[in-house]
N, C-alpha and C. Protein backbone atom coordinates (compact mmCIF):
# COMPACT_ATOMS: atom_id res chain seq x y z
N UNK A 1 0.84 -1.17 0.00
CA UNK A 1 0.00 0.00 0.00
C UNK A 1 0.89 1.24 0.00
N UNK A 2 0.81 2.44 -1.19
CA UNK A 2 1.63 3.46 -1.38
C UNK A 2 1.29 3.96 0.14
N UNK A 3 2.31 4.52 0.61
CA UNK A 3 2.19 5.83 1.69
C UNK A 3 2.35 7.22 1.12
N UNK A 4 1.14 8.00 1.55
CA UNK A 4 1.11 9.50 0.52
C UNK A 4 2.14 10.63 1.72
N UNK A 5 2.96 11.02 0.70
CA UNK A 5 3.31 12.19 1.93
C UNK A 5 2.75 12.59 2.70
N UNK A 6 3.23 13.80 3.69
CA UNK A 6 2.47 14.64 4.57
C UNK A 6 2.32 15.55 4.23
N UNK A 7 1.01 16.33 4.20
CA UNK A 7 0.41 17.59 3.73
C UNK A 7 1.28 18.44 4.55
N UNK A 8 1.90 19.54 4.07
CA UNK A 8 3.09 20.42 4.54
C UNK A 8 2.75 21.92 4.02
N UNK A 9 2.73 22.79 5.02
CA UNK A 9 2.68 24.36 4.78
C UNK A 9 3.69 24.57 5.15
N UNK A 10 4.10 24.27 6.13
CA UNK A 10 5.30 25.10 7.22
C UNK A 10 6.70 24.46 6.78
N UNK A 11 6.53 23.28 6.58
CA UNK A 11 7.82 22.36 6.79
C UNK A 11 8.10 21.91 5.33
N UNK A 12 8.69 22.51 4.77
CA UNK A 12 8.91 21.42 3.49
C UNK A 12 10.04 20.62 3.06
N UNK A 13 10.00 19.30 2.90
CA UNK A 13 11.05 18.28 2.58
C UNK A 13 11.23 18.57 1.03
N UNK A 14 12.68 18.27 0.69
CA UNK A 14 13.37 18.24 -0.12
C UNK A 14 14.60 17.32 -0.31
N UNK A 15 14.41 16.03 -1.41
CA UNK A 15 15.76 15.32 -0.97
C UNK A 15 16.56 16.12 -2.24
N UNK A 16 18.03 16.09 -1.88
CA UNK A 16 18.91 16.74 -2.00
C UNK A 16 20.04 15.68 -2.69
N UNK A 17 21.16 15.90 -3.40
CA UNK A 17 22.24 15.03 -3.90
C UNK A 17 22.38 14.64 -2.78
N UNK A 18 23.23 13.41 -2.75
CA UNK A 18 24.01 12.67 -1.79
C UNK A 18 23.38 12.58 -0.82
N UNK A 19 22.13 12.04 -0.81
CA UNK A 19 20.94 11.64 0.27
C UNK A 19 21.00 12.78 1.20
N UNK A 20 20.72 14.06 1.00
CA UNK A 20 20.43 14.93 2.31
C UNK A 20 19.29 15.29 1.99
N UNK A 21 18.54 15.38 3.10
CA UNK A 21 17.32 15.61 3.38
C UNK A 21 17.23 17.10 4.10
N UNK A 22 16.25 17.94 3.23
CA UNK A 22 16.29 19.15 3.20
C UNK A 22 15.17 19.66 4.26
N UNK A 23 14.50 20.22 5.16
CA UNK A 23 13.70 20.41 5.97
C UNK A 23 13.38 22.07 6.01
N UNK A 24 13.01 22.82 4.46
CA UNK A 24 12.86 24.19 5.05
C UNK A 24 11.52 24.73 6.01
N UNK A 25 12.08 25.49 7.37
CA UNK A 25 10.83 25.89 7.68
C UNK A 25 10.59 27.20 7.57
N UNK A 26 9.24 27.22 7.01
CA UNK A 26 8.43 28.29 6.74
C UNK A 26 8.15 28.88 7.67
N UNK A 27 7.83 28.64 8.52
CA UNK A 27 7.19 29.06 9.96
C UNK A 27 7.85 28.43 11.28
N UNK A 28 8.07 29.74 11.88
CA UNK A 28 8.83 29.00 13.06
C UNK A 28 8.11 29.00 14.32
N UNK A 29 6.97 27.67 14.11
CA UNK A 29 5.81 26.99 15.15
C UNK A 29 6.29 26.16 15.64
N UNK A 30 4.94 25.30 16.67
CA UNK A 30 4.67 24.22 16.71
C UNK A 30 4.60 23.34 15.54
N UNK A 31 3.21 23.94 14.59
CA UNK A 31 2.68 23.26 13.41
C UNK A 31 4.01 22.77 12.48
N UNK A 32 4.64 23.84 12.48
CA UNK A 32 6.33 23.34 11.81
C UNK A 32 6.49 22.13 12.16
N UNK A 33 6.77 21.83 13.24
CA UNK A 33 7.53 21.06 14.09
C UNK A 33 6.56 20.15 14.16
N UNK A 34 5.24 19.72 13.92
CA UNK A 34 5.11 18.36 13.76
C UNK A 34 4.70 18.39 12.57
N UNK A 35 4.59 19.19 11.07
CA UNK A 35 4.82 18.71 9.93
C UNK A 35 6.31 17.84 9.56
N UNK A 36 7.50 18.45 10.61
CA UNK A 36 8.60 17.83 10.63
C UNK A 36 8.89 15.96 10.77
N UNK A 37 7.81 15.95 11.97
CA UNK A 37 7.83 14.69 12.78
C UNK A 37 7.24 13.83 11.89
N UNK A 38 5.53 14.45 10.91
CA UNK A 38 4.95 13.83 10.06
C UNK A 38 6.12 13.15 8.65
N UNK A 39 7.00 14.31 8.60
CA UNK A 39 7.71 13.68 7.29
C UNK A 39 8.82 12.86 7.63
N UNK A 40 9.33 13.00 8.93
CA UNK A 40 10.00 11.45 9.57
C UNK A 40 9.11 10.23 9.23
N UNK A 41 8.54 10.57 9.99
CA UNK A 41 7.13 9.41 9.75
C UNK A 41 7.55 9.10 8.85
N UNK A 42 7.07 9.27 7.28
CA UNK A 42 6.74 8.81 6.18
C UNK A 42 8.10 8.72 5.66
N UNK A 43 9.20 9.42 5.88
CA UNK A 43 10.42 8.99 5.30
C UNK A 43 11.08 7.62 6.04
N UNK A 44 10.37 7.04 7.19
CA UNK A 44 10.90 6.33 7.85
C UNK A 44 10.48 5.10 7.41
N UNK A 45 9.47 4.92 7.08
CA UNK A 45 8.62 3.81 6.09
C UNK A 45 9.19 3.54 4.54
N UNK A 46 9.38 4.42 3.80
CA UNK A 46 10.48 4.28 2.38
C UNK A 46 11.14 3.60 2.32
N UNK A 47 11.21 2.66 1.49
CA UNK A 47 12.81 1.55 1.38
C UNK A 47 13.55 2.76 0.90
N UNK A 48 14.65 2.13 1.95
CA UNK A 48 15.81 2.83 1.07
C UNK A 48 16.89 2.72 0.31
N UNK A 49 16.87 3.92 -0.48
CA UNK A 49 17.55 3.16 -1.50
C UNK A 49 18.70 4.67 -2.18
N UNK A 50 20.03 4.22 -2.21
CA UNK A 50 20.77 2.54 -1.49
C UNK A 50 20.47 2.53 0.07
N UNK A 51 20.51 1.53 0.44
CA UNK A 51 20.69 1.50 1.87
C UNK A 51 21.96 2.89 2.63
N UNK A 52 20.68 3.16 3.65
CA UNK A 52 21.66 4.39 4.02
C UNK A 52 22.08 4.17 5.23
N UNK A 53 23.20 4.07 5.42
CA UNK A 53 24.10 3.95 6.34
C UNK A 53 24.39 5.26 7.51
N UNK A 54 24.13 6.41 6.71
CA UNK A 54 24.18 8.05 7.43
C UNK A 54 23.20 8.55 7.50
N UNK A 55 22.19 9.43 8.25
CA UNK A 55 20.81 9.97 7.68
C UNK A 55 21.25 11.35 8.02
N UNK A 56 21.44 12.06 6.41
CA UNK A 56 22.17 13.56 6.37
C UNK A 56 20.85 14.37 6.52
N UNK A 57 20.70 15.42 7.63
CA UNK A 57 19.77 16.67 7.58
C UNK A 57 19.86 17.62 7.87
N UNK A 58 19.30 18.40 6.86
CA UNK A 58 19.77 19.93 6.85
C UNK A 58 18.32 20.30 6.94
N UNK A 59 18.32 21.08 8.28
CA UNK A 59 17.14 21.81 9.04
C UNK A 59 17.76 23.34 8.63
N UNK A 60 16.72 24.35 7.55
CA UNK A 60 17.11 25.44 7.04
C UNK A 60 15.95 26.66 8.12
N UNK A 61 16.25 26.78 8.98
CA UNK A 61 15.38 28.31 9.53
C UNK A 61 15.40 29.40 9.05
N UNK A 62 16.68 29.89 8.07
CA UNK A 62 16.44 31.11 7.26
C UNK A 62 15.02 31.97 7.17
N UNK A 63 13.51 30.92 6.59
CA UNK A 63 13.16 31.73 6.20
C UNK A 63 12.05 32.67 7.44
N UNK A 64 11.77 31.95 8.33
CA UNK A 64 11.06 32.88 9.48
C UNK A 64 11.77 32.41 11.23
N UNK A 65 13.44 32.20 11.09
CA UNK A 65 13.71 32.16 12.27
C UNK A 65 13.76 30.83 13.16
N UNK A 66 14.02 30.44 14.11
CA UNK A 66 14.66 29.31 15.23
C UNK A 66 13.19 28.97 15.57
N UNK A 67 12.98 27.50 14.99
CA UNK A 67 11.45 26.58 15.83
C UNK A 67 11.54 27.13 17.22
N UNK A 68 11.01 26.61 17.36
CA UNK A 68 10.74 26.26 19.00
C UNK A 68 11.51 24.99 19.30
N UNK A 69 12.48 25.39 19.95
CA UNK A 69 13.63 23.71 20.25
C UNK A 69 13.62 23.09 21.49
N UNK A 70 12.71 23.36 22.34
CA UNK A 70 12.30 22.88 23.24
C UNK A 70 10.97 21.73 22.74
N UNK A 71 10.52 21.87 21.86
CA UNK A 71 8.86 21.67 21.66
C UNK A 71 9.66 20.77 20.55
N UNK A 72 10.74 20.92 19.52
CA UNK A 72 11.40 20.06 18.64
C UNK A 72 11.79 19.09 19.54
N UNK A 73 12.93 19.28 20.19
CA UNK A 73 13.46 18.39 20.76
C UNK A 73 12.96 17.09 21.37
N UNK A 74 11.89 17.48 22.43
CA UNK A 74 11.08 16.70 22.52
C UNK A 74 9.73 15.77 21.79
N UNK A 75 9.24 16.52 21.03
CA UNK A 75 8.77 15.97 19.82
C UNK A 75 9.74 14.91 18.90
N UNK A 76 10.93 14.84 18.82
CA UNK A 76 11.79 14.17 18.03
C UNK A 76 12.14 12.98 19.34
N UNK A 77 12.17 12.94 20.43
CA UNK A 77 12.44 12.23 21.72
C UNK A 77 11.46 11.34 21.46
N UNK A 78 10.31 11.58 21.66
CA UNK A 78 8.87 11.00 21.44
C UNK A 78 9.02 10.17 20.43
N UNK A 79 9.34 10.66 19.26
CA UNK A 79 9.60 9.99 17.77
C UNK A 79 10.13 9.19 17.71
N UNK A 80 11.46 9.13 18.17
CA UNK A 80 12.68 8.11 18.42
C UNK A 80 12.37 6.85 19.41
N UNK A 81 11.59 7.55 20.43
CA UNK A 81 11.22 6.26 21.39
C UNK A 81 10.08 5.20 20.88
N UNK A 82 9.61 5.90 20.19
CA UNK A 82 8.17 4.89 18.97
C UNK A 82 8.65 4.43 17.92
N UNK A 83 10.13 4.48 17.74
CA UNK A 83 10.87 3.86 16.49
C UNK A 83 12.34 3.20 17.30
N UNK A 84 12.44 2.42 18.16
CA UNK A 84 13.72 2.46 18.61
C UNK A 84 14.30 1.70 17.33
N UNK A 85 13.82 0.92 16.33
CA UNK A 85 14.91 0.45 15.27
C UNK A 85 15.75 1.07 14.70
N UNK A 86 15.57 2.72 14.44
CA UNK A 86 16.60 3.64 13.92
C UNK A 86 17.67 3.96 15.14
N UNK A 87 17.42 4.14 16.25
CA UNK A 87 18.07 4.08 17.39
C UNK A 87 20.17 3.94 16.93
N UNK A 88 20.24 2.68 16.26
CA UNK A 88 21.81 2.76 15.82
C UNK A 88 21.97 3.38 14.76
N UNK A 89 21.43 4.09 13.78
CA UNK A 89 21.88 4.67 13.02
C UNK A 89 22.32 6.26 12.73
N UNK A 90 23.89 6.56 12.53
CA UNK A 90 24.27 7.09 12.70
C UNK A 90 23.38 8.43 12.22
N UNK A 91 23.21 10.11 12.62
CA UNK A 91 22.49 11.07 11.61
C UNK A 91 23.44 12.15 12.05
N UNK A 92 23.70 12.60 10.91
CA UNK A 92 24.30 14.27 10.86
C UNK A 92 23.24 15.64 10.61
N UNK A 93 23.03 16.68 11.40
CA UNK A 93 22.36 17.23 11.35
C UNK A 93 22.83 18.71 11.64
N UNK A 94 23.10 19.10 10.09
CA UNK A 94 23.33 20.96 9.81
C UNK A 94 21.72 22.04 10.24
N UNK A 95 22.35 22.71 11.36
CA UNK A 95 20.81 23.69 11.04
C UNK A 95 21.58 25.25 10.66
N UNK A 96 20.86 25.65 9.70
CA UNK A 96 21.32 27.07 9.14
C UNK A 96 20.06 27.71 9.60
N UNK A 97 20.81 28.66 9.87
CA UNK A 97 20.19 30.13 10.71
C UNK A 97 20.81 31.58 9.66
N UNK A 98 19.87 32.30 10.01
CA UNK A 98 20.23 33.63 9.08
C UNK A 98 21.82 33.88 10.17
N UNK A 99 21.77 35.29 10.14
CA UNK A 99 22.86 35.81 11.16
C UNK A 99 22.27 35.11 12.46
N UNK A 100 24.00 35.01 13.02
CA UNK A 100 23.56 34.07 14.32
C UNK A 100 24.25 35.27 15.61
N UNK A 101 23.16 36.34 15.92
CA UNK A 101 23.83 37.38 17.17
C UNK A 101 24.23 36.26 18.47
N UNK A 102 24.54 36.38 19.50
CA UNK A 102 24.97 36.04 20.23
C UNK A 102 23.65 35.20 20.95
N UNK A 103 22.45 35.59 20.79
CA UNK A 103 21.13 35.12 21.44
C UNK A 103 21.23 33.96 20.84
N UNK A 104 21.17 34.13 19.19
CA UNK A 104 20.55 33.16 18.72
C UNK A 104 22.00 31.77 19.02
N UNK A 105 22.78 31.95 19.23
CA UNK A 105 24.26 30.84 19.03
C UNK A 105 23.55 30.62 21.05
N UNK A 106 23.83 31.25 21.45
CA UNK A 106 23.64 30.54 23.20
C UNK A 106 22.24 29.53 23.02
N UNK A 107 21.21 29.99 22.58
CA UNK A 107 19.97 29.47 22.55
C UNK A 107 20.12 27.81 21.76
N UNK A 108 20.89 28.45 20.53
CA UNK A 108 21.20 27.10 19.79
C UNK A 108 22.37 26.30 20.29
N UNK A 109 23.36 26.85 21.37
CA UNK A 109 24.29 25.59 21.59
C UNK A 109 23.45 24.82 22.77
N UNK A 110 22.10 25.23 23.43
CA UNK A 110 21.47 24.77 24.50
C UNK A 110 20.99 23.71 23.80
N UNK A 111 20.52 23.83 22.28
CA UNK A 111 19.64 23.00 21.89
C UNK A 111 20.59 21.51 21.10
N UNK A 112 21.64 22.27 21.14
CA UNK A 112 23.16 21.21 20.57
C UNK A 112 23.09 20.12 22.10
N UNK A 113 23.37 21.07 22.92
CA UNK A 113 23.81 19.97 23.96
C UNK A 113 22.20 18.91 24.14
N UNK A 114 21.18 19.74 24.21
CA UNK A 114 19.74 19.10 24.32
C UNK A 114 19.83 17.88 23.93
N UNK A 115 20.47 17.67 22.27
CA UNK A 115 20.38 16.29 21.83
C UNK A 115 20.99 15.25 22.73
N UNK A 116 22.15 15.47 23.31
CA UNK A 116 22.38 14.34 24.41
C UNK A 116 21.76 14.26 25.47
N UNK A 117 20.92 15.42 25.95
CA UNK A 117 20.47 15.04 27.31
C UNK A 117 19.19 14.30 27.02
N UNK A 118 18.41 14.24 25.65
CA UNK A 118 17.54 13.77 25.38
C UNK A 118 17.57 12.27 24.62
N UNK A 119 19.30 11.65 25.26
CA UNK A 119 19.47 10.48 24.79
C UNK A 119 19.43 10.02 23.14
N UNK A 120 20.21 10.80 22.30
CA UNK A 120 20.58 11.13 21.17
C UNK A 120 21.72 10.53 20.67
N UNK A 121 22.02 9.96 21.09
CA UNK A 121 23.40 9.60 21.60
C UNK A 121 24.50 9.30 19.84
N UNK A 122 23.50 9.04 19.01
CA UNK A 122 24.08 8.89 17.38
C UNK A 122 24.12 10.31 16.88
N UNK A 123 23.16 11.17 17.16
CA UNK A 123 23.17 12.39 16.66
C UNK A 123 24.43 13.40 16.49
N UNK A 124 24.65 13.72 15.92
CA UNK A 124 25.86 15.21 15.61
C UNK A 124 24.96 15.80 14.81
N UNK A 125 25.34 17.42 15.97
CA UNK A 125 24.31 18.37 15.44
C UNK A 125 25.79 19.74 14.80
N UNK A 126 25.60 20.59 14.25
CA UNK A 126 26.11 21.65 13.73
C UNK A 126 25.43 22.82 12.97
N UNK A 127 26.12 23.85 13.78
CA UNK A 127 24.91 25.14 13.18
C UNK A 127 25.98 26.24 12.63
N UNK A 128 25.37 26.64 11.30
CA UNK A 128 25.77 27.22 10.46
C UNK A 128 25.27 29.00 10.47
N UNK A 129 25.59 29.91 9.98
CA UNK A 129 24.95 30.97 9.79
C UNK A 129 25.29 31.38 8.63
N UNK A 130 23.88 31.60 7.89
CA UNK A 130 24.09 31.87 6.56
C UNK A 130 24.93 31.23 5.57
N UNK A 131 25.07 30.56 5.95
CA UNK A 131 26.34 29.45 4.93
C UNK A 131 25.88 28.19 4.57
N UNK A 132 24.66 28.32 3.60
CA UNK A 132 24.58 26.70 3.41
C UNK A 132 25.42 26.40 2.78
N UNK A 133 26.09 26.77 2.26
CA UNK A 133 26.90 25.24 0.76
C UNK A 133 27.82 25.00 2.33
N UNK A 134 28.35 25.46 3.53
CA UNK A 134 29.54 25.28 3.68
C UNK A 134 28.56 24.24 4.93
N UNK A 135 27.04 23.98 5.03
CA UNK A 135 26.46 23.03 5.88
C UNK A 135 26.27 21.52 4.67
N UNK A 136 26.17 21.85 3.75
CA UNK A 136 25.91 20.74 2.94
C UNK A 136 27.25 20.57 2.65
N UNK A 137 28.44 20.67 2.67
CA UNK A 137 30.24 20.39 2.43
C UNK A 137 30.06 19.62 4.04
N UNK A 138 29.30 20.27 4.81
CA UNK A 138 29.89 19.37 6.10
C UNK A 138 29.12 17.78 6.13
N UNK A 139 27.61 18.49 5.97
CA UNK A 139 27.03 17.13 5.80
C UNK A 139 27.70 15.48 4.85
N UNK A 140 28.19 16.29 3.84
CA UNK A 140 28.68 15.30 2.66
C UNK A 140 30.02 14.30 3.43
N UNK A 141 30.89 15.27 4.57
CA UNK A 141 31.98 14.85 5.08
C UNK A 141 31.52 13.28 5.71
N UNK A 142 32.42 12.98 5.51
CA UNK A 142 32.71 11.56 5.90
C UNK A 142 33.28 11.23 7.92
């Protein structure tokens, strides 16, 4: 039985060369943030193909600003614990931010460390400002 995407305003997926998975958000909600969870969902069901060994993501906030990473974080906790089969697989995860003032880098290294306290433990996170090609050069790294 086909699985139909997830109806998406806020969040839109994009796969990208070299298996990266593109996540722009439109809106920096809640609703974002579980159109996000919805397209886990459904990307998590996909054979894949080739078998992916890395799961590259590039979370783009550019266009209205930093989710809510408290309300992500945990939402993705939730996610992970209703899927422990992905559990060993390794994921790299670029988030680009417009300019990053000093608010926005403290706020976001809270949400860097978040991934371990929320038992993440495969995750590597990295945040970029304004520099995608130089988040998708990192993602691609080996």
């Amino acid at each position: 039985m086909p699985i139909n995407p997830p109806s998406a305003k806020y969040c839109i997926f994009t796969e990208l060369d070299h298996a990266i998975w593109e996540f722009r958000f439109l809106k920096a909600t809640p609703q974002a943030v579980d159109e996000w969870v919805a397209w886990q969902n459904y990307l998590k069901n996909l054979p894949p193909n080739p078998p992916v060994t890395t799961v590259r993501t590039l979370l783009d906030f550019r266009p209205d600003g930093i989710i809510p990473m408290m309300y992500a974080l945990q939402k993705n906790f939730e996610w992970r614990s209703h899927n422990q089969d992905i559990q060993s697989i390794p994921v790299k995860v670029a988030i680009v931010i417009r300019s990053m003032n000093r608010i926005h880098k403290t706020y976001l290294e809270l949400a860097k460390d978040g991934v371990n306290a929320f038992g993440m433990h495969k995750v590597t996170l990295e945040l970029f400002s304004d520099t995608y090609d130089e988040a998708l050069d990192w993602l691609i790294q080996e």
